[in-house]
C-alpha atoms as a PDB file:
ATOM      1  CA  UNK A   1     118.536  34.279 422.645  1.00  0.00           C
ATOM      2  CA  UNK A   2     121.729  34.005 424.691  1.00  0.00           C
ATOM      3  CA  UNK A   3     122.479  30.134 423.617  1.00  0.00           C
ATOM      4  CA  UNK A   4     121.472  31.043 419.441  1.00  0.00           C
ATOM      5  CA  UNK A   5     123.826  33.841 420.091  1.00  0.00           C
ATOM      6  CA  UNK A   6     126.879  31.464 421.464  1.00  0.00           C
ATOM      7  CA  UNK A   7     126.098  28.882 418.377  1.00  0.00           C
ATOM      8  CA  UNK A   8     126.295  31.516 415.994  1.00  0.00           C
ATOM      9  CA  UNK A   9     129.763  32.804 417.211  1.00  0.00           C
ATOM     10  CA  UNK A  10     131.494  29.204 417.502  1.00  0.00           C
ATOM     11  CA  UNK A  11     130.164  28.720 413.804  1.00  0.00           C
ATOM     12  CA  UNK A  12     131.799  32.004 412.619  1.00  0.00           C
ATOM     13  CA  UNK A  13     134.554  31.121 414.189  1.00  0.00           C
ATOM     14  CA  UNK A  14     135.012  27.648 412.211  1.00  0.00           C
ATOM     15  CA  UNK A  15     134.569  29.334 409.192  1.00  0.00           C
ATOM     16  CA  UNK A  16     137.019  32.222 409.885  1.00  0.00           C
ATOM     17  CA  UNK A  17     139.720  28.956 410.609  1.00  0.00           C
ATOM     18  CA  UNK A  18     138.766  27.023 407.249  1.00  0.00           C
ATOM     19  CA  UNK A  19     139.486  30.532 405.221  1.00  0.00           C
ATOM     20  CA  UNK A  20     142.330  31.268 406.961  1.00  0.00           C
ATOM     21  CA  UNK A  21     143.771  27.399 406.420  1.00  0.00           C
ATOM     22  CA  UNK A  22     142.560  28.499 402.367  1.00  0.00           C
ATOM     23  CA  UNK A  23     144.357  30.978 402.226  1.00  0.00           C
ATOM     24  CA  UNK A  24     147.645  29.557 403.543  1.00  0.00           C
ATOM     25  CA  UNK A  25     147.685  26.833 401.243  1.00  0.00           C
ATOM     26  CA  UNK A  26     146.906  29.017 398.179  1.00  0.00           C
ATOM     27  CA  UNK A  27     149.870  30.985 399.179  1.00  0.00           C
ATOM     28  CA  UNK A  28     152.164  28.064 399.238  1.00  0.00           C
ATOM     29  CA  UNK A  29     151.193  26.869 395.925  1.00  0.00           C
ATOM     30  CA  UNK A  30     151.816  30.368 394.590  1.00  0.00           C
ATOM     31  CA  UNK A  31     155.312  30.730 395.935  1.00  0.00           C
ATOM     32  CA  UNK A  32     156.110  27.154 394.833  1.00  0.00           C
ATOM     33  CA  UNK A  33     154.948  27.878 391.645  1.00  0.00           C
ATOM     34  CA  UNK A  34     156.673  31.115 391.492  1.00  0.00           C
ATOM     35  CA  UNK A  35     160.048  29.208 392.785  1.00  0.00           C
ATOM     36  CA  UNK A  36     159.954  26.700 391.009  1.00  0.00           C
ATOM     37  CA  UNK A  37     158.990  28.021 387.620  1.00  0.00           C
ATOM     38  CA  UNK A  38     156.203  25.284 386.693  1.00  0.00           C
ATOM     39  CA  UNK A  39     154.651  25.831 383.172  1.00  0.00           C
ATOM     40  CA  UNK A  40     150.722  24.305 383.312  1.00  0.00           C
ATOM     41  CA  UNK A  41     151.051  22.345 379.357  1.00  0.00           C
ATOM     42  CA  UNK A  42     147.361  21.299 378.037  1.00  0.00           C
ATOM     43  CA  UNK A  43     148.243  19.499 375.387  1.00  0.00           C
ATOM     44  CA  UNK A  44     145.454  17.197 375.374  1.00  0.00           C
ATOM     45  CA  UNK A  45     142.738  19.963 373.912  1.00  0.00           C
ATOM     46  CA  UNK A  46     143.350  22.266 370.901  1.00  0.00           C
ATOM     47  CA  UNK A  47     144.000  25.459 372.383  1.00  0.00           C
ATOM     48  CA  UNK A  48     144.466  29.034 371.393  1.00  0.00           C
ATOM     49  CA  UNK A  49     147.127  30.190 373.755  1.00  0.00           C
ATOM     50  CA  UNK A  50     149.626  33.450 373.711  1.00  0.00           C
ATOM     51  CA  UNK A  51     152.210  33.378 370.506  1.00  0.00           C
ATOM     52  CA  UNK A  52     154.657  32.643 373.586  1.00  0.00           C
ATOM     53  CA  UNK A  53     154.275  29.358 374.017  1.00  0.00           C
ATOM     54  CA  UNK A  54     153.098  27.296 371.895  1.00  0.00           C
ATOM     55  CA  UNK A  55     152.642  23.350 371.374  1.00  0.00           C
ATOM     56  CA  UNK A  56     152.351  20.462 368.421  1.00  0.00           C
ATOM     57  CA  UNK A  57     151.042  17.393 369.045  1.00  0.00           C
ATOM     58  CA  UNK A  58     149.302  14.238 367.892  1.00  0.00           C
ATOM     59  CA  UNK A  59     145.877  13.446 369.447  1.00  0.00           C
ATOM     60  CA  UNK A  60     146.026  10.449 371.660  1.00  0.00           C
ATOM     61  CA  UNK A  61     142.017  10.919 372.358  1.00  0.00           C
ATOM     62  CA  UNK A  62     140.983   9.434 369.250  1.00  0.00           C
ATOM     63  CA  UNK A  63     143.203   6.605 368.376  1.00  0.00           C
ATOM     64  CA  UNK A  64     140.716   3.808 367.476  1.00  0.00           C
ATOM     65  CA  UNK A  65     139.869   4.443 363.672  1.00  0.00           C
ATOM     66  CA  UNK A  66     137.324   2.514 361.006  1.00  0.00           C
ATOM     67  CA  UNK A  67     138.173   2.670 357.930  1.00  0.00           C
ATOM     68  CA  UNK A  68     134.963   2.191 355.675  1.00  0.00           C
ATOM     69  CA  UNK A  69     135.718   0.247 352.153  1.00  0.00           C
ATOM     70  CA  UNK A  70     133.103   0.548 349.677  1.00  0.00           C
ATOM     71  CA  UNK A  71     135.110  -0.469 346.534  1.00  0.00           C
ATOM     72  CA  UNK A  72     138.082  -2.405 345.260  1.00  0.00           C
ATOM     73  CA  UNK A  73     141.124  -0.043 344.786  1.00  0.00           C
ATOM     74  CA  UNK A  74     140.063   2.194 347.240  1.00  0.00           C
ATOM     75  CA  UNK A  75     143.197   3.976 349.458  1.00  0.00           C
ATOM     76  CA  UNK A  76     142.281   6.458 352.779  1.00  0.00           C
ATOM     77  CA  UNK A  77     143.804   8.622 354.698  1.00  0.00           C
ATOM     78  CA  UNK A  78     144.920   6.673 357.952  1.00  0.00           C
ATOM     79  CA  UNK A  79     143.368   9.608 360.255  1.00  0.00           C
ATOM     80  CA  UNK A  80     145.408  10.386 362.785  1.00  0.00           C
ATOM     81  CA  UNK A  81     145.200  14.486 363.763  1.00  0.00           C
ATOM     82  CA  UNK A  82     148.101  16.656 364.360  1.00  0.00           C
ATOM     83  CA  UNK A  83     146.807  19.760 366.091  1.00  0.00           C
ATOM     84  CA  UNK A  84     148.520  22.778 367.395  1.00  0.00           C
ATOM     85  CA  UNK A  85     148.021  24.361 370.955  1.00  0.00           C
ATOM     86  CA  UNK A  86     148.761  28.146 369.121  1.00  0.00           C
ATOM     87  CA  UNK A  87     147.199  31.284 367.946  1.00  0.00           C
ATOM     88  CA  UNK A  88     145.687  30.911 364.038  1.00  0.00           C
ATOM     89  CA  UNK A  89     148.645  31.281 361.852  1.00  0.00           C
ATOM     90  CA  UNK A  90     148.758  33.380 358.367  1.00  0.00           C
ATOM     91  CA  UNK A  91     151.320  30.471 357.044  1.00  0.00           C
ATOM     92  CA  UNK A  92     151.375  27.194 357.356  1.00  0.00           C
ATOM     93  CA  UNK A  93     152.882  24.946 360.192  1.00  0.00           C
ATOM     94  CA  UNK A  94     155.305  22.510 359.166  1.00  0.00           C
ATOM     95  CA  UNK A  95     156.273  19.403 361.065  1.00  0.00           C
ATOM     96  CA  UNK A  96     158.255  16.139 360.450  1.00  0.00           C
ATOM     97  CA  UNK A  97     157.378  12.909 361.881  1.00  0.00           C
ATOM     98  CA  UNK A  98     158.092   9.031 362.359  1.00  0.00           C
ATOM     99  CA  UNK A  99     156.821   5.044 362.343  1.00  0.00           C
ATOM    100  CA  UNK A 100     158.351   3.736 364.928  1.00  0.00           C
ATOM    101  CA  UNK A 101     156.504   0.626 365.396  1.00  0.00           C
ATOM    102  CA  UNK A 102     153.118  -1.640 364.345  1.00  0.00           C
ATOM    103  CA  UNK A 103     151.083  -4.665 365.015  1.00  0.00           C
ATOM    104  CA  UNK A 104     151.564  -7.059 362.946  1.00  0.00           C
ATOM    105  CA  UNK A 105     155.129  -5.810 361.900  1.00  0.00           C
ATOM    106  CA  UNK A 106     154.736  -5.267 357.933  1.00  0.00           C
ATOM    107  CA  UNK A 107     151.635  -2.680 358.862  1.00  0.00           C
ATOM    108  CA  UNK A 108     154.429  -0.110 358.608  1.00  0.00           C
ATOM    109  CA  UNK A 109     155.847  -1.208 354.966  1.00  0.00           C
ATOM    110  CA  UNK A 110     152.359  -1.422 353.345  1.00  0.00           C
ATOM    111  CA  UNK A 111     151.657   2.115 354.819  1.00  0.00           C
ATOM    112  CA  UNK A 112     152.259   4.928 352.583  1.00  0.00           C
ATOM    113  CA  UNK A 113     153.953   7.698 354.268  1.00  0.00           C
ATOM    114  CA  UNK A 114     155.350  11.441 353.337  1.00  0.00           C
ATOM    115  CA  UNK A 115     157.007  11.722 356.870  1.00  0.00           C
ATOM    116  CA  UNK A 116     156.605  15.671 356.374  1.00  0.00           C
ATOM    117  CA  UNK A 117     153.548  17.696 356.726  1.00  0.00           C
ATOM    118  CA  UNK A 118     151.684  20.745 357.425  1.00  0.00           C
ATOM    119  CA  UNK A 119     148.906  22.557 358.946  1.00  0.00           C
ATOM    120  CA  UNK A 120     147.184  24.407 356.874  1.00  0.00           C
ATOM    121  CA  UNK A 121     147.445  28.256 357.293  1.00  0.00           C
ATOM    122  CA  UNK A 122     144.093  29.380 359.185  1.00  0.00           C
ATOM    123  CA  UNK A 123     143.514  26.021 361.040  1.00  0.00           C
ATOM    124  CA  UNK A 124     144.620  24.617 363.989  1.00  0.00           C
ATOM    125  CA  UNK A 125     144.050  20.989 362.858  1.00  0.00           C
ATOM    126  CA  UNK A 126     144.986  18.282 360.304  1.00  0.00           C
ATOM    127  CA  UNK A 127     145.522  14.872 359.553  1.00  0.00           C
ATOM    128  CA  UNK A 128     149.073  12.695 359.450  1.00  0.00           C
ATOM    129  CA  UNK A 129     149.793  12.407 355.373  1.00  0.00           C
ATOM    130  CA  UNK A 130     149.617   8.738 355.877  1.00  0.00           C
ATOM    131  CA  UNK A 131     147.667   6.677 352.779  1.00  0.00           C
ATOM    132  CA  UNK A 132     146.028   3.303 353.570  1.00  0.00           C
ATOM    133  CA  UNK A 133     145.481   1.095 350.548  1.00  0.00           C
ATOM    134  CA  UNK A 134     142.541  -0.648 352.007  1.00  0.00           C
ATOM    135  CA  UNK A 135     143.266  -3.838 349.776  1.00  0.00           C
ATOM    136  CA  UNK A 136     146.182  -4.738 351.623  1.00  0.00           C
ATOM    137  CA  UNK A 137     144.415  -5.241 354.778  1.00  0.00           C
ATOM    138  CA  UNK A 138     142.377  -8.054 355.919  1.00  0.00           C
ATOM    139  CA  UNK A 139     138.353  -6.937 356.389  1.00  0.00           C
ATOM    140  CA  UNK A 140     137.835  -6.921 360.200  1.00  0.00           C
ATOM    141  CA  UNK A 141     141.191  -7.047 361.216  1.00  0.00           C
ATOM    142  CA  UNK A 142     142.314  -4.579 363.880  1.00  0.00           C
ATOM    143  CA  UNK A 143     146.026  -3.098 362.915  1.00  0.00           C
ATOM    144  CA  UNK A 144     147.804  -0.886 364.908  1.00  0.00           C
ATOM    145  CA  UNK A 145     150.770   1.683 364.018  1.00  0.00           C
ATOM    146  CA  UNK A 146     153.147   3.902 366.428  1.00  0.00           C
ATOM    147  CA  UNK A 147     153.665   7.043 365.349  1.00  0.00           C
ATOM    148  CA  UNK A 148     155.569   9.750 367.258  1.00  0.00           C
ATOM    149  CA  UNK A 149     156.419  13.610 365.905  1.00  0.00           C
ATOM    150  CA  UNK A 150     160.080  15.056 365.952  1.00  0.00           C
ATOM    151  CA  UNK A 151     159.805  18.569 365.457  1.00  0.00           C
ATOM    152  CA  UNK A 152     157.489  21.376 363.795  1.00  0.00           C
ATOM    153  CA  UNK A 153     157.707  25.189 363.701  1.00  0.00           C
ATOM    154  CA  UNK A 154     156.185  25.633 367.206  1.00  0.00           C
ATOM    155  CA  UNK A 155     158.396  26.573 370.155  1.00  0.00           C
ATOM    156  CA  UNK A 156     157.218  23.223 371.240  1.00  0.00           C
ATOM    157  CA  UNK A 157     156.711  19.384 370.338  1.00  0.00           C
ATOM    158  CA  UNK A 158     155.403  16.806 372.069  1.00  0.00           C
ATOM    159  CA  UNK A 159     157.429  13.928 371.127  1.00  0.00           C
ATOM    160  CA  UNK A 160     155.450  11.583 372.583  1.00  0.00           C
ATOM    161  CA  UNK A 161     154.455   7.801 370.933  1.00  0.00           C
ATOM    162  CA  UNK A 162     150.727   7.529 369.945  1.00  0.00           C
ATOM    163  CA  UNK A 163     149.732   4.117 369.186  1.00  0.00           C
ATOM    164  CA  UNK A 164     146.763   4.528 366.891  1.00  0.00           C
ATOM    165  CA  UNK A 165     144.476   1.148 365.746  1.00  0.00           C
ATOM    166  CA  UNK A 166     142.245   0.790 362.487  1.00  0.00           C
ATOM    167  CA  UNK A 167     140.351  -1.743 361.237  1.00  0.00           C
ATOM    168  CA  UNK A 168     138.697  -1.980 357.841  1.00  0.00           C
ATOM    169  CA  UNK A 169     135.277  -2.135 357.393  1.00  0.00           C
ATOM    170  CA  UNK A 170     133.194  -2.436 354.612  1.00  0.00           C
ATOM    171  CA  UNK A 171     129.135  -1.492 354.624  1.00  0.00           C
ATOM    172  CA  UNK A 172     126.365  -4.308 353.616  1.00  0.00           C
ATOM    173  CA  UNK A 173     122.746  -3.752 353.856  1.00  0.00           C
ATOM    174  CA  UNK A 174     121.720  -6.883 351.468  1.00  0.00           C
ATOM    175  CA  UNK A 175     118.118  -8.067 353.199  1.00  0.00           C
ATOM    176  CA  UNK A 176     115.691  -7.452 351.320  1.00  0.00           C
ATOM    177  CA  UNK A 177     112.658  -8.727 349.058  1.00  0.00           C
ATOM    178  CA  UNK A 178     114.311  -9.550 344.884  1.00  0.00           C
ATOM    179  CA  UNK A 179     113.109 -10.481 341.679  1.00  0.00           C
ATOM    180  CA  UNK A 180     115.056 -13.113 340.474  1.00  0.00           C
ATOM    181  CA  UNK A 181     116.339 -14.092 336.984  1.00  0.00           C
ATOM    182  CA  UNK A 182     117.877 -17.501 336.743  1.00  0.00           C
ATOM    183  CA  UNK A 183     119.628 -19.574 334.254  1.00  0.00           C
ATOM    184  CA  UNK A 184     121.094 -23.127 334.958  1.00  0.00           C
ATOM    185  CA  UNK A 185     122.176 -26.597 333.493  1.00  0.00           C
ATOM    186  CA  UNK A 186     120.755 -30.006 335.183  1.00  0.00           C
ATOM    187  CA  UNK A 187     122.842 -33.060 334.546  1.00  0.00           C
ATOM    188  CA  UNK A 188     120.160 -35.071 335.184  1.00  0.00           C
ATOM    189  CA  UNK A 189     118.372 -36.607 332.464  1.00  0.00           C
ATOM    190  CA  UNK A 190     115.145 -35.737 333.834  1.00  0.00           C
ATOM    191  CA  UNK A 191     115.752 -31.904 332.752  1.00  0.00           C
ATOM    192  CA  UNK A 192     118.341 -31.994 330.234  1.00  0.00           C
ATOM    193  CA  UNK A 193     117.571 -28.662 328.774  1.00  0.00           C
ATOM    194  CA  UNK A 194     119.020 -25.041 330.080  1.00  0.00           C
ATOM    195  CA  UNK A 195     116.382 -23.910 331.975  1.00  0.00           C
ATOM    196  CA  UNK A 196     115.675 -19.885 332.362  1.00  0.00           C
ATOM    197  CA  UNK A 197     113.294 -18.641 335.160  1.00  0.00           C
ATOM    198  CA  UNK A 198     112.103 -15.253 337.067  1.00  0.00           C
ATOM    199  CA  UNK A 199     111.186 -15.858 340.647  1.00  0.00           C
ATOM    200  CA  UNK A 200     110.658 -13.857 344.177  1.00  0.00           C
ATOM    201  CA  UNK A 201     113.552 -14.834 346.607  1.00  0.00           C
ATOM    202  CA  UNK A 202     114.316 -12.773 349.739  1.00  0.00           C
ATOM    203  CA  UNK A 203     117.313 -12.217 351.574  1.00  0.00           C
ATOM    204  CA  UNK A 204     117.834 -11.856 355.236  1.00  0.00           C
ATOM    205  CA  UNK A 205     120.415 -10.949 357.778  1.00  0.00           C
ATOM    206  CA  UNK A 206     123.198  -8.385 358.047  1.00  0.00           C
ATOM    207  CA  UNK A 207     126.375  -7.310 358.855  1.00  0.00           C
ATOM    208  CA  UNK A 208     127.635  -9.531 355.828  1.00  0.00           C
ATOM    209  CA  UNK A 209     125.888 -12.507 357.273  1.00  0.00           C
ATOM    210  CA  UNK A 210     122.685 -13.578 355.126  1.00  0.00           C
ATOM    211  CA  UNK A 211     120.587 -16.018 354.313  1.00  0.00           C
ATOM    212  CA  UNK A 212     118.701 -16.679 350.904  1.00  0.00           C
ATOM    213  CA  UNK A 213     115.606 -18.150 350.574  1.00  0.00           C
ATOM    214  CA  UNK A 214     116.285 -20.188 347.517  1.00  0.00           C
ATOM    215  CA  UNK A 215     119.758 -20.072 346.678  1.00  0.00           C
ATOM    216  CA  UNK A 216     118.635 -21.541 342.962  1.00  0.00           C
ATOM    217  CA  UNK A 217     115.989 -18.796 342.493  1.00  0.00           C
ATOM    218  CA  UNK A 218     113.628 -22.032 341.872  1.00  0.00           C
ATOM    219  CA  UNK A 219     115.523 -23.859 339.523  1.00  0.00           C
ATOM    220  CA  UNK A 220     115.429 -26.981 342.439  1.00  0.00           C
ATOM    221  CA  UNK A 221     111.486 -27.069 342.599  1.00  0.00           C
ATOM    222  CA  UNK A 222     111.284 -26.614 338.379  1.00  0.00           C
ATOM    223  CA  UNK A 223     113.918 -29.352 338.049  1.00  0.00           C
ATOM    224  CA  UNK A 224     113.145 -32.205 340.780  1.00  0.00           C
ATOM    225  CA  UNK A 225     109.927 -32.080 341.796  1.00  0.00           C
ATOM    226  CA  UNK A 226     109.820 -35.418 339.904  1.00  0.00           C
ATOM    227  CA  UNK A 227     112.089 -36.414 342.928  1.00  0.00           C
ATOM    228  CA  UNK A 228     109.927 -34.999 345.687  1.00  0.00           C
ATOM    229  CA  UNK A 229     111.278 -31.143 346.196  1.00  0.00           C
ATOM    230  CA  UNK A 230     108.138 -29.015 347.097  1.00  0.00           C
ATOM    231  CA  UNK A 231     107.508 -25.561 347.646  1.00  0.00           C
ATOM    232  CA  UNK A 232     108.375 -26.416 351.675  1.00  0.00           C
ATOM    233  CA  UNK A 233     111.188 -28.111 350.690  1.00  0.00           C
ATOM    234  CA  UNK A 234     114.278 -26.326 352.359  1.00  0.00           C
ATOM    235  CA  UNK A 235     116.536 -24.760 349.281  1.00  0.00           C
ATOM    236  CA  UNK A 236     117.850 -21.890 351.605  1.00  0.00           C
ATOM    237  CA  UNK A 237     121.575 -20.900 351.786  1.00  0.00           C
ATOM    238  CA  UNK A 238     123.555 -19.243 353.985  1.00  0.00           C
ATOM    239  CA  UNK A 239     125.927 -16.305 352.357  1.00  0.00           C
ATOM    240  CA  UNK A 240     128.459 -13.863 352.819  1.00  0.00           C
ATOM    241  CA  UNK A 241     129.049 -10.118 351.775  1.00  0.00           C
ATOM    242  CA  UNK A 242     132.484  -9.065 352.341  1.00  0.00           C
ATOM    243  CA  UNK A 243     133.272  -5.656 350.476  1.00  0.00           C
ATOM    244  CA  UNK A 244     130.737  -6.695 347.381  1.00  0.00           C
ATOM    245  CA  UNK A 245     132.666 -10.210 346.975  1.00  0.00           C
ATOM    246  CA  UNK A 246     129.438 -13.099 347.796  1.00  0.00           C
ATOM    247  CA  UNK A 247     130.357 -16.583 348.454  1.00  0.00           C
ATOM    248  CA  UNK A 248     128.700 -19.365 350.515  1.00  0.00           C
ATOM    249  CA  UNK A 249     129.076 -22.987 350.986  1.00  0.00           C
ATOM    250  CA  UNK A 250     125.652 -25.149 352.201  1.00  0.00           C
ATOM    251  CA  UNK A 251     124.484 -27.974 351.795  1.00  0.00           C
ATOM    252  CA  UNK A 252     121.516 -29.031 349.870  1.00  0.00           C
ATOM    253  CA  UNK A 253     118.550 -31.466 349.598  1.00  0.00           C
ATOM    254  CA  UNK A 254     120.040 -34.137 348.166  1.00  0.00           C
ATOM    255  CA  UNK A 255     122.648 -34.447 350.671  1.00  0.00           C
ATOM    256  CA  UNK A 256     125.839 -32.607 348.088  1.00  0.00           C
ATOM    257  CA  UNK A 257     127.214 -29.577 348.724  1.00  0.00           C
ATOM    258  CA  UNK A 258     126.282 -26.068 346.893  1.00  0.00           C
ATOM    259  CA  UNK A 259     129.725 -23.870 346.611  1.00  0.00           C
ATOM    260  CA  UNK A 260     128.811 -20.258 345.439  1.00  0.00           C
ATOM    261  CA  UNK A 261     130.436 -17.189 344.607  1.00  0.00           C
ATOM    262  CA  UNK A 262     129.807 -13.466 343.397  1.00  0.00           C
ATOM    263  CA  UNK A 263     129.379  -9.972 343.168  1.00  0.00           C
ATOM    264  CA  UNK A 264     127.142  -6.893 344.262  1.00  0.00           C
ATOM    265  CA  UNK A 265     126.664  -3.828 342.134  1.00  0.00           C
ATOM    266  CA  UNK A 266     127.417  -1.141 344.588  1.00  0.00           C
ATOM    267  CA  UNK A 267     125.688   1.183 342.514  1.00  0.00           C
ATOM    268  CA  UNK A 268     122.511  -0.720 341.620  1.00  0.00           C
ATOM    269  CA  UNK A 269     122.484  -3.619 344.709  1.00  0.00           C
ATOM    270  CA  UNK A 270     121.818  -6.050 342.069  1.00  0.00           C
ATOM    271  CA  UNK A 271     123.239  -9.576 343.259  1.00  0.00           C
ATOM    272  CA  UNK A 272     125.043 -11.678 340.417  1.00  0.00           C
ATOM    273  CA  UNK A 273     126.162 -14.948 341.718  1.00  0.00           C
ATOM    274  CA  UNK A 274     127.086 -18.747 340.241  1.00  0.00           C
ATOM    275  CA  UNK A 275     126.587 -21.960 342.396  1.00  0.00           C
ATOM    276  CA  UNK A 276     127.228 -25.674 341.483  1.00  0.00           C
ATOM    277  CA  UNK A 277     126.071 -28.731 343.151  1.00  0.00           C
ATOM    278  CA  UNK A 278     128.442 -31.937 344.020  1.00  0.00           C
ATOM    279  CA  UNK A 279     126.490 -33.764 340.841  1.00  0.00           C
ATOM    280  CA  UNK A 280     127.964 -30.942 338.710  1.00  0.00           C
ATOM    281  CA  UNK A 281     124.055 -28.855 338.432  1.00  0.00           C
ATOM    282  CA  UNK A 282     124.923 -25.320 337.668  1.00  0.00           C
ATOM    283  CA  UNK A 283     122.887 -21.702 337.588  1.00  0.00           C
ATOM    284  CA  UNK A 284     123.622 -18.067 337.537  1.00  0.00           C
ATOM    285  CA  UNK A 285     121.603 -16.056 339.666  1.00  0.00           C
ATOM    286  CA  UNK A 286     120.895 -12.229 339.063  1.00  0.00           C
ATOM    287  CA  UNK A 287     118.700 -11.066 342.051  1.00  0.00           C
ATOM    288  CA  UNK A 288     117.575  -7.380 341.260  1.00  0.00           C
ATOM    289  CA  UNK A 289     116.266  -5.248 344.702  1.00  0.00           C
ATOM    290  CA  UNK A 290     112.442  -4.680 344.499  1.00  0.00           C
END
């Protein structure tokens, strides 16, 4: 009993010396703080602090940004947030702000930019009034713009430079099983005749990278089988989707190349495309989604 009672004193009095070393060191950093004045500034979250002291500033969490083109023509908004570290206004909260740099340089000029904005009354949160024209902008090609903010209606502004990045994207989702319609010209005199044919030709792949299973939607088999093409006979062609605009370039079985080009409905997913041969064959190709 005597020794447990010896162990328990030496181990109260350990943790009597780590609270009183707690307690000193709290009560420097409160007198330092006191001292010295020091303001704690979150500006990295949106807040909803007292009405004295508040903070603007641009979010520097989310500065990688896709920009998803679905048609030609099509402009977004670049999407980098202003928020504000304040209590919900009843008016709006006005700010000015400023390019001051991009990657490659003429990002800035083909931006368009109202170098004034606002968050609406009621929110805490908006985006920069920046407009991308996603035409101007190569598909898949990261850009980056600097963007800093010089003042707004808050007692404070972070003035810091925010280097945001977007690249433009568009969606394809072309594989699939089609019913083909065909129509083409042989300038061969074994088939002299326009020849018009439906078919079954799939497509596989993605990302924009595809493959079709007969690029001529059997025009080759109806044509030259007098020259040995065969069902087995490898018409495929490799293809690109990039924002609805198809093209491809392959080679085919009589050792020319096939040089193709088109268009999907982004309503329908119909694919229209043309291809000619290096002997001057031609079709059009309508492949409708089954």
């Amino acid at each position: 009993m005597r020794a447990t009672s010896l162990k328990q004193l030496k181990k109260d009095l350990k943790n009597m010396k780590k609270l009183l070393y707690i307690g000193i060191f709290f009560s420097i950093f409160l007198c330092s703080c006191q001292e010295d004045d020091v303001d704690i500034f979150p500006v990295t979250t949106v807040t909803d602090t007292a009405e004295d002291f508040e903070v603007l500033a641009l979010n520097a969490r989310n500065t990688n940004l896709v920009l998803v083109k679905t048609t030609m023509g099509e402009t977004a908004n670049l999407g980098a947030e202003v928020y504000a570290g304040s209590a919900v206004k009843s008016s709006d909260i006005n700010y000015t702000y400023e390019i001051v740099g991009s990657n490659p340089s003429d990002v800035a000029g083909k931006l368009q930019a109202q170098l004034s904005g606002s968050i609406p009354s009621g929110s805490l949160i908006s985006m920069l009034p920046i407009t991308v024209n996603l035409d101007d902008f190569e598909v898949a090609a990261p850009q980056q713009v600097t963007l800093k903010l010089n003042s707004s209606d808050l007692s404070v502004t972070d003035m810091d430079e925010v280097t945001f990045s977007f690249t433009v994207v568009c969606p394809s989702d072309l594989a699939g099983t089609y019913t083909s319609t065909t129509t083409g010209q042989s300038t061969d005199g074994c088939c002299p005749n326009e020849t018009t044919l439906t078919n079954t030709v799939t497509v596989t792949g993605a990302d924009g990278a595809y493959t079709v299973s007969d690029f001529s939607a059997g025009l080759y088999l109806e044509w030259y089988s007098v020259y040995g093409v065969t069902p087995d006979t490898n018409v495929s062609g490799s293809i690109s989707d990039v924002c609805g605009e198809v093209s491809g370039s392959f080679g085919e079985p009589f050792g020319s190349t096939i040089n193709l080009t088109g268009s999907v409905d982004s309503g329908t997913g119909v694919i229209t495309y043309t291809w000619m041969n290096g002997f001057g064959d031609t079709g059009t190709v309508i492949l409708t989604p089954m």
